[in-house]
N, C-alpha and C. Protein backbone atom coordinates (compact mmCIF):
# COMPACT_ATOMS: atom_id res chain seq x y z
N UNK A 1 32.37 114.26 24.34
CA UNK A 1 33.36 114.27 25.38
C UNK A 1 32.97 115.37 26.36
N UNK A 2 32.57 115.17 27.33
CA UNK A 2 32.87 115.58 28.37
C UNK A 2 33.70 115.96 29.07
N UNK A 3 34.06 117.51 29.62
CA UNK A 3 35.31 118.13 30.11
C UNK A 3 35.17 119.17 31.32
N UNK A 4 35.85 118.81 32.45
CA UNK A 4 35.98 119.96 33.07
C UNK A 4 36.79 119.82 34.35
N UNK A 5 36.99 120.98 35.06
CA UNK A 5 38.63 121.15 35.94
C UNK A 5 38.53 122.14 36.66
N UNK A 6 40.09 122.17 37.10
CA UNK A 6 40.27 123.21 37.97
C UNK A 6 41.53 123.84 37.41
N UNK A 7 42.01 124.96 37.44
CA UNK A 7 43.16 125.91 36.79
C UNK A 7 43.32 127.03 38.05
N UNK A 8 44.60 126.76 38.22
CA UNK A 8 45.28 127.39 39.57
C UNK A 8 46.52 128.07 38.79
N UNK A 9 46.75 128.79 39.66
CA UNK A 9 48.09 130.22 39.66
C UNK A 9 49.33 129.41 40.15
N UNK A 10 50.23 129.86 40.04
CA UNK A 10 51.52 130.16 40.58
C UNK A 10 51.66 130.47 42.35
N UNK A 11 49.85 130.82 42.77
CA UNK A 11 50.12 131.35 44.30
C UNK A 11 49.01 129.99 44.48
N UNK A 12 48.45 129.13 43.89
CA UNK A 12 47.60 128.25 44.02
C UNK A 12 46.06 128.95 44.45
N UNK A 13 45.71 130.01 43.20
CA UNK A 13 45.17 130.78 43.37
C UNK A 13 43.49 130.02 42.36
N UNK A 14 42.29 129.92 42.21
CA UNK A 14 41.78 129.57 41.04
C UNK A 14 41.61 130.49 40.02
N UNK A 15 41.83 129.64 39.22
CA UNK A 15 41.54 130.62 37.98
C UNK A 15 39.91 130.73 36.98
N UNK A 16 39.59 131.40 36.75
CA UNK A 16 37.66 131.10 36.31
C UNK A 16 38.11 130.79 35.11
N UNK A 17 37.59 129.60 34.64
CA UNK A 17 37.63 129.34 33.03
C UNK A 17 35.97 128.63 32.77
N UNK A 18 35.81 128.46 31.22
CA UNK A 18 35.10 128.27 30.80
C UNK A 18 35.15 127.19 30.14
N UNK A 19 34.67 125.63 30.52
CA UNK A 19 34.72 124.76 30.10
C UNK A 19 33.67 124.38 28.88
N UNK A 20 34.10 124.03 27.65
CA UNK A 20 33.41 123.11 26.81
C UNK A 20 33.21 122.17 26.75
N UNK A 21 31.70 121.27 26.49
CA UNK A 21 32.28 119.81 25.71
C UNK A 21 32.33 119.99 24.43
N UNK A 22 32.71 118.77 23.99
CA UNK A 22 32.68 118.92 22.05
C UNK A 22 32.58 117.23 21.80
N UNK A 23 32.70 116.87 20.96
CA UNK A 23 32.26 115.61 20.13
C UNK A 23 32.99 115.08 19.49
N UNK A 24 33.65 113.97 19.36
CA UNK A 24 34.84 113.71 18.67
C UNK A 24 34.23 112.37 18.07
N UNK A 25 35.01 112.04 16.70
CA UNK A 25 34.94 110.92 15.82
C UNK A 25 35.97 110.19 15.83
N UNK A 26 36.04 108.85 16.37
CA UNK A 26 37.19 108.36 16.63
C UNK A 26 37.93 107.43 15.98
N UNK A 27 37.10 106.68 14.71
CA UNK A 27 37.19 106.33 13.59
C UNK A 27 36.14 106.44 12.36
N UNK A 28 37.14 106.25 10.75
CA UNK A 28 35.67 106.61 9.70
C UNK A 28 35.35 105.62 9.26
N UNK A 29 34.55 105.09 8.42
CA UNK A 29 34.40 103.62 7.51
C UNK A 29 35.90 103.68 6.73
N UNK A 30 36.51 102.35 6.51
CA UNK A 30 37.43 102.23 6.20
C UNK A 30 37.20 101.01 5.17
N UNK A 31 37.12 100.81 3.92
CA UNK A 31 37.17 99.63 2.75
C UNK A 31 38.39 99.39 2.05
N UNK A 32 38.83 97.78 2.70
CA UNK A 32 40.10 97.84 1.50
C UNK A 32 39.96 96.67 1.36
N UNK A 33 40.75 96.29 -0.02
CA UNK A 33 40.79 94.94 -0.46
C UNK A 33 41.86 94.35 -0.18
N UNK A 34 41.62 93.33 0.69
CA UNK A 34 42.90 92.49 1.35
C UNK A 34 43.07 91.20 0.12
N UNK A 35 44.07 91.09 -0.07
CA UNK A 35 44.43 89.93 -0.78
C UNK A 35 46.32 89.42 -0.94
N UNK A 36 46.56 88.02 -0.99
CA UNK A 36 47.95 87.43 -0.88
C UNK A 36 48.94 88.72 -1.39
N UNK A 37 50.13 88.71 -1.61
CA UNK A 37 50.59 89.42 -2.05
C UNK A 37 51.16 88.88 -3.39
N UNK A 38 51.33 87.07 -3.10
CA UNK A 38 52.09 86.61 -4.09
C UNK A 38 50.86 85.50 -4.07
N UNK A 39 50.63 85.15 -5.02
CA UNK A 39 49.47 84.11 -6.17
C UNK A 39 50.16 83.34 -7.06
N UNK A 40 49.13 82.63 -7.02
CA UNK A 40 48.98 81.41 -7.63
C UNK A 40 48.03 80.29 -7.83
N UNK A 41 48.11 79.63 -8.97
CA UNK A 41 46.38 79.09 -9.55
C UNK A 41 45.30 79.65 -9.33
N UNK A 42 44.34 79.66 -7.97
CA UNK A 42 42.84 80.46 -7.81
C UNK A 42 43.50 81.10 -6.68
N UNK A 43 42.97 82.13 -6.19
CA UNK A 43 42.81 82.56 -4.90
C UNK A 43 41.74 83.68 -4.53
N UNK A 44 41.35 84.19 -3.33
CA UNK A 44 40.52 84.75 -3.03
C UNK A 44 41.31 85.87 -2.60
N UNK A 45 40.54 87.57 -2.98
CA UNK A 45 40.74 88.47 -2.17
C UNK A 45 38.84 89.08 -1.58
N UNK A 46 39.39 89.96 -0.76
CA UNK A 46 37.87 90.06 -0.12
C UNK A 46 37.80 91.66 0.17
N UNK A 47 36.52 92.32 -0.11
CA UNK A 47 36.52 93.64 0.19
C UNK A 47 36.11 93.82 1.81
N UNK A 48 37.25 93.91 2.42
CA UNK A 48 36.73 94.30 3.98
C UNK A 48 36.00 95.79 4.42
N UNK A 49 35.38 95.84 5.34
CA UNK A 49 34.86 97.00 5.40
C UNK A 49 34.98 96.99 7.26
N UNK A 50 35.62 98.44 7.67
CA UNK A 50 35.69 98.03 8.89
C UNK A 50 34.73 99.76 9.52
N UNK A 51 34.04 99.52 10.82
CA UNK A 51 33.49 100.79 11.24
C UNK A 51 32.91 101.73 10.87
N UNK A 52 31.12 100.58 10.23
CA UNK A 52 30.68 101.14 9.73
C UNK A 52 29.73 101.22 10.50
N UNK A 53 28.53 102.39 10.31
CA UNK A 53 27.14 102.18 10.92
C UNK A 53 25.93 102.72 10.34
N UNK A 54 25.07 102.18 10.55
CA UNK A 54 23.49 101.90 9.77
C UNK A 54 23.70 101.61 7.77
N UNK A 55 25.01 100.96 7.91
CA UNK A 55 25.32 100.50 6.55
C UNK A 55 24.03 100.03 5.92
N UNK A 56 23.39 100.02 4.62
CA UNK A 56 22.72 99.54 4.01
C UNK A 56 22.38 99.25 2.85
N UNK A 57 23.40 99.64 2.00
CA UNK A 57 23.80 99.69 0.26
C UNK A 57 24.99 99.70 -0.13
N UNK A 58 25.59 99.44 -0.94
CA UNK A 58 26.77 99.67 -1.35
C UNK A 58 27.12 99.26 -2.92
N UNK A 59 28.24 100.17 -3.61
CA UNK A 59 28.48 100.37 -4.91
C UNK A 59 29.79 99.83 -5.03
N UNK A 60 30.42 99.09 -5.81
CA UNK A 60 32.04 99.43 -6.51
C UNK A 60 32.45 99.10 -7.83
N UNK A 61 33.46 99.63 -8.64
CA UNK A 61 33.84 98.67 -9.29
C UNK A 61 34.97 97.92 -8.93
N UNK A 62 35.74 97.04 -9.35
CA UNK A 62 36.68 96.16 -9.17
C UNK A 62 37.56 96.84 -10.16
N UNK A 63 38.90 97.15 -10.61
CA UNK A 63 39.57 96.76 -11.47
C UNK A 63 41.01 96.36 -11.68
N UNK A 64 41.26 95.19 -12.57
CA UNK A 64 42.82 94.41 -12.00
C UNK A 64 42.81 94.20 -13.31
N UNK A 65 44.04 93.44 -13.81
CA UNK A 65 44.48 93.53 -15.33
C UNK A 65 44.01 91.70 -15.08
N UNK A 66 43.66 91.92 -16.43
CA UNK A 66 42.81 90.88 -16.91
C UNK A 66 44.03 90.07 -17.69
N UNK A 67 44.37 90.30 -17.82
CA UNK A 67 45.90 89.39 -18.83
C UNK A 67 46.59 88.43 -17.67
N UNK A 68 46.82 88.87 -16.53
CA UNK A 68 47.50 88.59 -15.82
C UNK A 68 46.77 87.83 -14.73
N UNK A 69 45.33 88.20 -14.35
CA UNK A 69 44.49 87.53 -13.39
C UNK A 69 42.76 87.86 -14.25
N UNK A 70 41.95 86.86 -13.66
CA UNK A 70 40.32 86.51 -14.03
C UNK A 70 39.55 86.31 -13.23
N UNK A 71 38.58 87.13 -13.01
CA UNK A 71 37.63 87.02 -12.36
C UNK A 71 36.61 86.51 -12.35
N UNK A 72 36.76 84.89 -11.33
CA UNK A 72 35.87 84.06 -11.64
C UNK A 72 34.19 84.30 -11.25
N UNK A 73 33.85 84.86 -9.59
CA UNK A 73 33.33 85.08 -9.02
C UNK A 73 33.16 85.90 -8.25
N UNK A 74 32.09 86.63 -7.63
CA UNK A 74 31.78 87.11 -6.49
C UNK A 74 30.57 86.45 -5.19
N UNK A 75 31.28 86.31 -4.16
CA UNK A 75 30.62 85.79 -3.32
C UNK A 75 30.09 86.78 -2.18
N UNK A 76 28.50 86.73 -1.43
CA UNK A 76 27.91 87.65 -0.38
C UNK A 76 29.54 87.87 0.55
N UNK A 77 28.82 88.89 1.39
CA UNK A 77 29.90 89.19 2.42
C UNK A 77 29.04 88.77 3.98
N UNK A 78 29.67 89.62 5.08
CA UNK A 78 29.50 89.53 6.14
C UNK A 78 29.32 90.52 7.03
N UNK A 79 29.21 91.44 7.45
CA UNK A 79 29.49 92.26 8.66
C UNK A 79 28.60 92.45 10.42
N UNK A 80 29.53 91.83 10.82
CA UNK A 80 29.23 91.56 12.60
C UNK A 80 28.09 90.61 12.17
N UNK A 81 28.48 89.15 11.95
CA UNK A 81 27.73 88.20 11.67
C UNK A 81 25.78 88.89 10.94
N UNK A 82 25.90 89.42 10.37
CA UNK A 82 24.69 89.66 9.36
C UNK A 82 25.64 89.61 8.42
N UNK A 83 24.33 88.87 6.93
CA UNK A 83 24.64 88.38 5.60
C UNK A 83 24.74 89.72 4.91
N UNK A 84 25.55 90.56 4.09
CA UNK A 84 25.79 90.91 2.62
C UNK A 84 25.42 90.74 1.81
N UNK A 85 24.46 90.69 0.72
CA UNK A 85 23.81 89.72 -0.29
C UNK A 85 24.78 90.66 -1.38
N UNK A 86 25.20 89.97 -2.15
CA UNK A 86 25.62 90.49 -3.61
C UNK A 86 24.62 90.87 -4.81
N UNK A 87 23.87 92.07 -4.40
CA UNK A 87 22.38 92.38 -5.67
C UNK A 87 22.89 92.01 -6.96
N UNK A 88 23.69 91.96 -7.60
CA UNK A 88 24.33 91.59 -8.91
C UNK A 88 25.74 92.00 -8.71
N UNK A 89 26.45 91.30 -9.40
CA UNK A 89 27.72 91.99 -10.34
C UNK A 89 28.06 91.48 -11.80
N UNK A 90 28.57 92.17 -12.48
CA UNK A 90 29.05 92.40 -14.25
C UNK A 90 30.24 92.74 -14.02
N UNK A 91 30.33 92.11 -15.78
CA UNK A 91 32.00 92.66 -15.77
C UNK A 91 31.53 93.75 -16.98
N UNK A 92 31.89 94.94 -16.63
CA UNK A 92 31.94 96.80 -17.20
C UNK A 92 32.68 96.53 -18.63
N UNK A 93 33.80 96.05 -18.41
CA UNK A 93 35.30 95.24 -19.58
C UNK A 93 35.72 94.18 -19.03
N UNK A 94 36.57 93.95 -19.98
CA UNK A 94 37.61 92.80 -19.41
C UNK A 94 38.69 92.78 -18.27
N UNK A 95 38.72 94.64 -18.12
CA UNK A 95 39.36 94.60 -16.91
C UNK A 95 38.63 94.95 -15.51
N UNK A 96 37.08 95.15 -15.69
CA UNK A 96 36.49 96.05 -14.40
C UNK A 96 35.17 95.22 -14.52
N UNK A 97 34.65 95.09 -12.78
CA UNK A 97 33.58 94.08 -12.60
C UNK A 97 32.79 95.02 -11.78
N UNK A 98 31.51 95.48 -11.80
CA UNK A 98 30.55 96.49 -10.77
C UNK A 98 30.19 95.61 -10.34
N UNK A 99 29.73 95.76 -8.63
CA UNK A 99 29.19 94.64 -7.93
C UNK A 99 28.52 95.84 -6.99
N UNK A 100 27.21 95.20 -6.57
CA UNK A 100 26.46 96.10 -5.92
C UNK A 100 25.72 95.03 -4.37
N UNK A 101 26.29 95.80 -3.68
CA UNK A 101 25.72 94.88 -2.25
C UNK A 101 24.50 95.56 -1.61
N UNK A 102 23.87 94.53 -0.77
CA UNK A 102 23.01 95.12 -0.26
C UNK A 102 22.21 94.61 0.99
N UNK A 103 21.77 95.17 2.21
CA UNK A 103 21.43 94.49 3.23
C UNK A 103 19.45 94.57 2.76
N UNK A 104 18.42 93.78 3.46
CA UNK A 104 17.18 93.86 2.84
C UNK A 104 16.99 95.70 3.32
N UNK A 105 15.91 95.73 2.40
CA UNK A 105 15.42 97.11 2.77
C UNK A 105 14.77 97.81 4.18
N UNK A 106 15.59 98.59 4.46
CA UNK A 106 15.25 99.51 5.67
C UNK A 106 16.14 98.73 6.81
N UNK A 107 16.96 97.56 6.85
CA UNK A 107 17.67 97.53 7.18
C UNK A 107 19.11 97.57 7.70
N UNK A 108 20.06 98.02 8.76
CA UNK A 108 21.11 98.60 8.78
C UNK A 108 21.87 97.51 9.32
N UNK A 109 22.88 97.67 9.46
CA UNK A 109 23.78 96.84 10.61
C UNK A 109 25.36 97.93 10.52
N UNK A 110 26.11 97.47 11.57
CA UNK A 110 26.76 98.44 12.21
C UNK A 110 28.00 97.67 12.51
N UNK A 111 29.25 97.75 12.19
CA UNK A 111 30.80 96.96 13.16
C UNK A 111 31.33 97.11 11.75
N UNK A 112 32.09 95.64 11.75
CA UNK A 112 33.19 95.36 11.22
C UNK A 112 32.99 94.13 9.86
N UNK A 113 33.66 93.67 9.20
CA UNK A 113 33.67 92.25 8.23
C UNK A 113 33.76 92.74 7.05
N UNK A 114 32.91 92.10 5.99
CA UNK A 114 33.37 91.98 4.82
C UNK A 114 32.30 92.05 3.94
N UNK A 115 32.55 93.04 2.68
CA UNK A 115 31.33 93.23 1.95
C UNK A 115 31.29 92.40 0.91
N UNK A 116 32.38 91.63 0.12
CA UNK A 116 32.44 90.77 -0.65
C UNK A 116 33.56 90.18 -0.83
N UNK A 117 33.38 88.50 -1.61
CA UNK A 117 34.68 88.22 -1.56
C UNK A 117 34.58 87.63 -2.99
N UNK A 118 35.69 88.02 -3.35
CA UNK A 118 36.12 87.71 -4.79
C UNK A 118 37.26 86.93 -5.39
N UNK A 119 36.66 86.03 -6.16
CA UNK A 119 37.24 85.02 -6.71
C UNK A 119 38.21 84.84 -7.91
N UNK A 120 39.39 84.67 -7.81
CA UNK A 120 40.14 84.92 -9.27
C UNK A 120 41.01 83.80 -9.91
N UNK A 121 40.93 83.61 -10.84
CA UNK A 121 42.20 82.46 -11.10
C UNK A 121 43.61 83.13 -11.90
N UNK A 122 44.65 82.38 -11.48
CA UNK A 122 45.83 83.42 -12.01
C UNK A 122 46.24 83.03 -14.13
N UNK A 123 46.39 83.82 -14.90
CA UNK A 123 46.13 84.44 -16.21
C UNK A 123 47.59 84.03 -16.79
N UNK A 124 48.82 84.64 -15.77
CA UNK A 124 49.93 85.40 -16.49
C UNK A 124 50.98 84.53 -15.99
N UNK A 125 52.07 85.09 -16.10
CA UNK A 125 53.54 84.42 -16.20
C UNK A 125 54.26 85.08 -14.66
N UNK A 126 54.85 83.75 -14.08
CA UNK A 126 55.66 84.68 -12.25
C UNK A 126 56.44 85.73 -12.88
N UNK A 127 56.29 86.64 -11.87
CA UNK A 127 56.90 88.14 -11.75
C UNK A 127 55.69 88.93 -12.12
N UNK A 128 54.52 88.57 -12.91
CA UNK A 128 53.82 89.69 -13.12
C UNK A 128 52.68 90.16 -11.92
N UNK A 129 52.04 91.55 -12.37
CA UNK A 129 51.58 92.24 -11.39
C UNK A 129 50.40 92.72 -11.73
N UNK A 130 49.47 92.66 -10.85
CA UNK A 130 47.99 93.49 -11.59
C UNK A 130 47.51 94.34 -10.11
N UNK A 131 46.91 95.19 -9.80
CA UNK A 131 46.34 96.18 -9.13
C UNK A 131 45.19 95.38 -8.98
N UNK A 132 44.80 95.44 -8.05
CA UNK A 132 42.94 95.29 -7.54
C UNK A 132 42.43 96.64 -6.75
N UNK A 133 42.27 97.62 -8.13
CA UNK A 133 41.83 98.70 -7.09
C UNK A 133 40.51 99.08 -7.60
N UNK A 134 39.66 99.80 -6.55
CA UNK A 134 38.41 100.12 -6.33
C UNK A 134 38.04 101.93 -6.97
N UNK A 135 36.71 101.47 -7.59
CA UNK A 135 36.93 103.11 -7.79
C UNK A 135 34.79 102.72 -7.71
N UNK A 136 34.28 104.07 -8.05
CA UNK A 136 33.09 104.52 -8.61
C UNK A 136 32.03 103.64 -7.17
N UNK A 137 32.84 104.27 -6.22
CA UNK A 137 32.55 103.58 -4.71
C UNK A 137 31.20 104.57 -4.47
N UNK A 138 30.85 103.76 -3.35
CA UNK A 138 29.33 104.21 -2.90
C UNK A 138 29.09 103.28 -1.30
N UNK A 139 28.55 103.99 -0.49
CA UNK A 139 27.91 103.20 0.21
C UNK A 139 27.16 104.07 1.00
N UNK A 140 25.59 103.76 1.12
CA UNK A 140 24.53 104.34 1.86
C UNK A 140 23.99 103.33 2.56
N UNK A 141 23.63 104.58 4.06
CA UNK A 141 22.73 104.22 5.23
C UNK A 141 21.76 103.95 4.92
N UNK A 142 20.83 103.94 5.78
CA UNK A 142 19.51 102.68 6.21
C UNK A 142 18.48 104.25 5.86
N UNK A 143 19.53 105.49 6.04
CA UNK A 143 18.30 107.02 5.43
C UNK A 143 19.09 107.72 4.03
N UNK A 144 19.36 106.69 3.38
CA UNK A 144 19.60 106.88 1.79
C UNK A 144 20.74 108.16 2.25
N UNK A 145 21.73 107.84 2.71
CA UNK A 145 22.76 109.22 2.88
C UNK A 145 23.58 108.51 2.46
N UNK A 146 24.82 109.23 1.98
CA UNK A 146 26.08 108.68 1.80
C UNK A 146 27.02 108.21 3.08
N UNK A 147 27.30 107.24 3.33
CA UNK A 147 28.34 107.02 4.06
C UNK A 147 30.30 107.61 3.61
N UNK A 148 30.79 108.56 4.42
CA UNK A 148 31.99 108.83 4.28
C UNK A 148 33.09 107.54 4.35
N UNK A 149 34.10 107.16 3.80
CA UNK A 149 34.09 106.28 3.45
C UNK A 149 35.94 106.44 2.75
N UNK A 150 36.83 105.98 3.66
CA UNK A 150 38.11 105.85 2.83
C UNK A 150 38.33 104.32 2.11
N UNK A 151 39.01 104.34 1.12
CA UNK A 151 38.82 103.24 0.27
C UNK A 151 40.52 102.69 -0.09
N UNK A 152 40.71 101.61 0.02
CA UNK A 152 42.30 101.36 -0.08
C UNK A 152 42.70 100.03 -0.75
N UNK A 153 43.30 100.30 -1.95
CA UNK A 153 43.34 99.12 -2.97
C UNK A 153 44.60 98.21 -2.54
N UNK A 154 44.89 97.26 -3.58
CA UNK A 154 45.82 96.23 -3.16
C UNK A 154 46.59 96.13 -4.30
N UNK A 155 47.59 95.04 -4.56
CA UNK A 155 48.03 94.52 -5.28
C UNK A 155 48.77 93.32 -5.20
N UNK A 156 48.65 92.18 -6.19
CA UNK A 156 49.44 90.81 -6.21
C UNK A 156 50.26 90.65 -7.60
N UNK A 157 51.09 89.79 -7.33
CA UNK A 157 52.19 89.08 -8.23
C UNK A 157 51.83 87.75 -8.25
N UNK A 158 52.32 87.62 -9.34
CA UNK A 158 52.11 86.14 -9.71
C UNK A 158 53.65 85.63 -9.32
N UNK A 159 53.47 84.01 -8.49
CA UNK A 159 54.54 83.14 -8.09
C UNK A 159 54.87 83.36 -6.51
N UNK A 160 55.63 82.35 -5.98
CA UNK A 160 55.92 81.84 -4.63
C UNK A 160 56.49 83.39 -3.83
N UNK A 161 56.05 83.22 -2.65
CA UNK A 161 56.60 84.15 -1.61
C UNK A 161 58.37 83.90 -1.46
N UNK A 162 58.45 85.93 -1.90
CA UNK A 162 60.11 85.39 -1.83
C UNK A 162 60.78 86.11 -0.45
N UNK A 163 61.66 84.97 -0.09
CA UNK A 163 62.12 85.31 1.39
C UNK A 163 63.34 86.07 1.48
């Protein structure tokens, strides 16, 4: 940012000041898992990732209660139309799945979309509830650095949207 002016008196006199610029960050990488609030039979939630740049790796685990919902799949992601490839994912337990993304090597890409999308079928009985939250997160640039990185989980119920 770029800054500078004029500073006058009371007699419309100038005043000498000393202008700075400085540098500002105007958003950070932001990952959360968007998904329905209320479920039923299969549905999809998806790890979005918004404002990122020279993205080029990435770590998580998944974990949601397994009694109540199953994790059928994980599918590549997207961001600013470049592919996500899903390098593998496992399930850790019955309640936690590591999935590791990845763009080819030495390559970056930069915006907005989605690092994976994940597939579940519903387990449990309406009214119940499971967490889909993220932990043992990671994601590195295109120069093996860590990307800073807020992370924001979800949660669904099983049965119809109540009005």
């Amino acid at each position: 940012m770029n800054i500078s002016g004029l500073l006058v008196d009371t007699e419309a006199k100038k005043i000498d000041a000393d202008w700075f610029d400085s540098e500002v960050t105007i958003r950070r990488t932001v990952v959360s898992v968007e998904a329905p609030e209320y479920v039923s039979g299969t549905f999809n939630a998806t790890v979005m990732i918004d404002n990122v740049t020279d993205f080029n790796t990435g770590q998580f685990d998944l974990i949601f209660n397994s009694s109540v919902v199953n994790l059928t799949d994980v599918k590549d992601g997207e961001i600013s139309g470049k592919a996500v490839s899903i390098f593998m994912w496992n399930f850790v337990d019955a309640d936690t799945v590591k999935v590791l993304v990845n763009m080819p090597m030495g390559v970056g890409v930069n915006g907005s979309g989605y690092l994976a999308e994940v597939e579940f079928e519903v387990k449990g009985e309406e009214g119940e509830k499971s967490k889909l939250d993220i932990s043992n997160e990671l994601l590195v640039d295109t120069e093996a650095k860590e990307i800073d990185a807020g992370w924001i989980n979800a949660e669904i119920r099983i049965g119809a949207v109540v009005e």
